[in-house]
Protein backbone atom coordinates (compact mmCIF):
# COMPACT_ATOMS: atom_id res chain seq x y z
CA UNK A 1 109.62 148.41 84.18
CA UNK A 2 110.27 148.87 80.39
CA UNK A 3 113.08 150.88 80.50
CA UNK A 4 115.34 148.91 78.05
CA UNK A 5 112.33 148.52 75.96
CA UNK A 6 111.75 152.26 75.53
CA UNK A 7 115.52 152.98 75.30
CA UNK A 8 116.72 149.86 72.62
CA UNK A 9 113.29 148.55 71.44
CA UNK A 10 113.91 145.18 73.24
CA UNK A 11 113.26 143.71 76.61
CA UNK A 12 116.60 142.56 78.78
CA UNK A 13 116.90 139.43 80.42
CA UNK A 14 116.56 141.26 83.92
CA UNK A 15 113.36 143.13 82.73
CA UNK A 16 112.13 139.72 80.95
CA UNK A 17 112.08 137.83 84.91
CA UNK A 18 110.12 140.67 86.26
CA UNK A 19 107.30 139.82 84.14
CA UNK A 20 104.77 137.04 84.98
CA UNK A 21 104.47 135.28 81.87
CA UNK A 22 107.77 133.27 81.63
CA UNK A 23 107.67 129.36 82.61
CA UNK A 24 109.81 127.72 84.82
CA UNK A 25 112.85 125.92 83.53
CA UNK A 26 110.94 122.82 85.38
CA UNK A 27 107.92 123.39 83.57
CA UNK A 28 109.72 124.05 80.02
CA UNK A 29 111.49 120.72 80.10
CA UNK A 30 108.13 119.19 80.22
CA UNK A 31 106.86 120.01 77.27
CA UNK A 32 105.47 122.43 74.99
CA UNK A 33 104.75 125.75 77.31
CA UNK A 34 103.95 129.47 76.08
CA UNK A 35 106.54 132.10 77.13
CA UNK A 36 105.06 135.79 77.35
CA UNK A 37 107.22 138.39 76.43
CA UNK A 38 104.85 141.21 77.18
CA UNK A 39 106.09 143.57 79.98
CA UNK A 40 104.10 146.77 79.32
CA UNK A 41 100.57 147.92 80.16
CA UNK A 42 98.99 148.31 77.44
CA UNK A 43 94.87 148.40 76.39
CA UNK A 44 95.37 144.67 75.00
CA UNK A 45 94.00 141.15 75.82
CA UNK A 46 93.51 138.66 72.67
CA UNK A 47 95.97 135.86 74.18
CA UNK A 48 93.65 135.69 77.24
CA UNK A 49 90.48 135.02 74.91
CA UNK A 50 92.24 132.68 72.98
CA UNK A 51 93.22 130.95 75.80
CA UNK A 52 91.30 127.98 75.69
CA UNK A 53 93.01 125.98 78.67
CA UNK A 54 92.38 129.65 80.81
CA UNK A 55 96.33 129.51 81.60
CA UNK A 56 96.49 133.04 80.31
CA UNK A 57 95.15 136.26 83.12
CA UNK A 58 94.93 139.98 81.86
CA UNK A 59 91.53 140.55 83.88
CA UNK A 60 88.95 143.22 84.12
CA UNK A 61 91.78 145.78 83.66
CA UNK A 62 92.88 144.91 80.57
CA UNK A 63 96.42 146.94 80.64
CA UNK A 64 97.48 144.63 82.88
CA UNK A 65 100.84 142.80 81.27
CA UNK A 66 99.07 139.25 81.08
CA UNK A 67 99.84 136.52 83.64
CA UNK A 68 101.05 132.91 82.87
CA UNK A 69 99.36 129.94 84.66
CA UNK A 70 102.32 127.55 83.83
CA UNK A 71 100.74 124.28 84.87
CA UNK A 72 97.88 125.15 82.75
CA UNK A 73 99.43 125.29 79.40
CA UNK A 74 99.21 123.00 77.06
CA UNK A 75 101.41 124.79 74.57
CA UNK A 76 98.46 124.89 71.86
CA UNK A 77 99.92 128.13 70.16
CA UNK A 78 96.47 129.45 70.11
CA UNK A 79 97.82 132.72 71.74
CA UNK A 80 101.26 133.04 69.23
CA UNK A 81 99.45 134.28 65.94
CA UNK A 82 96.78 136.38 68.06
CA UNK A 83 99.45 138.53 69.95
CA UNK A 84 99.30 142.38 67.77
CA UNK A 85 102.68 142.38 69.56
CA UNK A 86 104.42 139.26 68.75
CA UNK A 87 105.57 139.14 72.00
CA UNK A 88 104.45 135.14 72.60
CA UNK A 89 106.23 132.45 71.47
CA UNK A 90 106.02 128.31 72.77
CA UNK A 91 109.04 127.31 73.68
CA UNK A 92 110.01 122.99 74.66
CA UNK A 93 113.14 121.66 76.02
CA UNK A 94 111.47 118.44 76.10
CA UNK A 95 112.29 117.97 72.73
CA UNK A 96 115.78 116.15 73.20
CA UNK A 97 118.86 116.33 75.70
CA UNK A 98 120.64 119.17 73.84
CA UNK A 99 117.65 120.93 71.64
CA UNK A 100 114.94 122.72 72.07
CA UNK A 101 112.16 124.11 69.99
CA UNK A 102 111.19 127.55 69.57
CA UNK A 103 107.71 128.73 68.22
CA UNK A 104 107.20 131.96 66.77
CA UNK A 105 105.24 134.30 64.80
CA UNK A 106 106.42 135.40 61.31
CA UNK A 107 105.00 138.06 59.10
CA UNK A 108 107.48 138.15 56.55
CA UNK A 109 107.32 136.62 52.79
CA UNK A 110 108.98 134.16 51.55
CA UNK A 111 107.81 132.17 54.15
CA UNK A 112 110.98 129.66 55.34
CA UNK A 113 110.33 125.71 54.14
CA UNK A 114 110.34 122.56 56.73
CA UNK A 115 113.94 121.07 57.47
CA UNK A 116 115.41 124.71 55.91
CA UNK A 117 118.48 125.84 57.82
CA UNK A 118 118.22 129.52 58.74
CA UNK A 119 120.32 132.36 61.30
CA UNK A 120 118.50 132.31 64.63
CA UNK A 121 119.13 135.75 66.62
CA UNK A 122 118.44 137.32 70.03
CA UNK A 123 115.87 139.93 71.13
CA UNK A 124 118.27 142.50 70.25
CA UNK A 125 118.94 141.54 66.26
CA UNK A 126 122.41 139.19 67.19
CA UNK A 127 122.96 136.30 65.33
CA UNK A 128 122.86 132.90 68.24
CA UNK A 129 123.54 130.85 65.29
CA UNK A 130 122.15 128.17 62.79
CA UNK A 131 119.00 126.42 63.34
CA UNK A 132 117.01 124.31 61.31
CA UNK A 133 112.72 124.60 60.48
CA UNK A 134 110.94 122.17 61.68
CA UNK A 135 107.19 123.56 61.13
CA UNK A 136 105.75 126.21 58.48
CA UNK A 137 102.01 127.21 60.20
CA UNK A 138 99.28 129.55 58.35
CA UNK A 139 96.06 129.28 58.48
CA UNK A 140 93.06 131.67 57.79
CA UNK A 141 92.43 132.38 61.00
CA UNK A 142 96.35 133.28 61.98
CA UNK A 143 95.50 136.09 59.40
CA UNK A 144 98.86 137.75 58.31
CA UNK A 145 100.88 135.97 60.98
CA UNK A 146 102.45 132.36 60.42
CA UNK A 147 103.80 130.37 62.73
CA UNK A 148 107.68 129.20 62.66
CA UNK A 149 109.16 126.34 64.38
CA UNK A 150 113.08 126.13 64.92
CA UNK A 151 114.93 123.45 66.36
CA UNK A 152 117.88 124.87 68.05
CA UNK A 153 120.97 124.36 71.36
CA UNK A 154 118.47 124.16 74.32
CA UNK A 155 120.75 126.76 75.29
CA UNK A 156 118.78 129.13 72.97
CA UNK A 157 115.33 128.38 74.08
CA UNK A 158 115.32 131.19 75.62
CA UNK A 159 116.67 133.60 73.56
CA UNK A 160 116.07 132.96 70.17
CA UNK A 161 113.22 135.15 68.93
CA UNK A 162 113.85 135.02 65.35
CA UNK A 163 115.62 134.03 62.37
CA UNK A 164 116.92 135.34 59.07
CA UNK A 165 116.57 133.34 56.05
CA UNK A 166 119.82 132.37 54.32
CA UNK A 167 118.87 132.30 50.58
């Protein structure tokens, strides 16, 4: 199922809607939803224990690629900081008409600042375009792993996965 994973060291679009850990659009225009990128079994099931609203299934078997309960999620981000992949992120296209917001882990110093304007990109590395910071996360608990809000085209929503600073 991972085949462009193993051969480019990112997930397609195709390979992303075989998984079962990716919201409707329905559900995403709602409100604040998780979106699990994680399309391999692998030993691993943190998001599913952090899961407090239980919207998150790995099971007994825990290299099973975890399961999303959409109508469960409450878009806490208690799963995004937990994930040793970084392969969760909370996505909302409830935000406005034409923008979206895109939550994702960061582990890189300097951390970006609120209302900063950085270079979203793709899965694959390619620059989508500007977007702007609207929340700068860490906490003791998230560890190493911060948490970084853009506000960017709805369009996006779905495939921005990180950023590049600009200083």
């Amino acid at each position: 199922m991972a085949d462009h994973l193993s051969k480019k060291g990112y997930i397609s679009d195709e390979e992303l809607k075989l998984g079962s850990g990716v919201p409707s659009e329905q559900r995403r225009r709602r409100g604040p939803v998780a979106v699990i990128e994680c399309i391999e079994a692998i030993p691993c099931n943190p998001c599913e224990s952090s899961c407090k609203a239980r919207a998150i299934f790995v099971g007994a078997d825990i290299t099973h690629p975890p399961e999303l309960f959409e109508d469960k999620c409450i878009g806490c981000l208690s799963c995004v900081p937990i994930c040793p992949g970084q392969a969760i992120f909370v996505v909302d296209e409830s935000y406005s008409d034409q923008r979206a917001s895109v939550t994702m882990p960061y582990e890189f110093s300097p951390l970006p600042e609120k209302n900063e304007v950085v270079t979203a990109l793709d899965r694959s590395g390619q620059v989508l375009g500007d977007a702007t910071v609207k929340a700068v996360r860490k906490t003791k608990k998230m560890d190493r792993t911060a948490l970084v809000t853009i506000e960017a085209p709805r369009e996006w929503s779905m495939k921005a996965r990180a950023f590049r600073l600009k200083r």
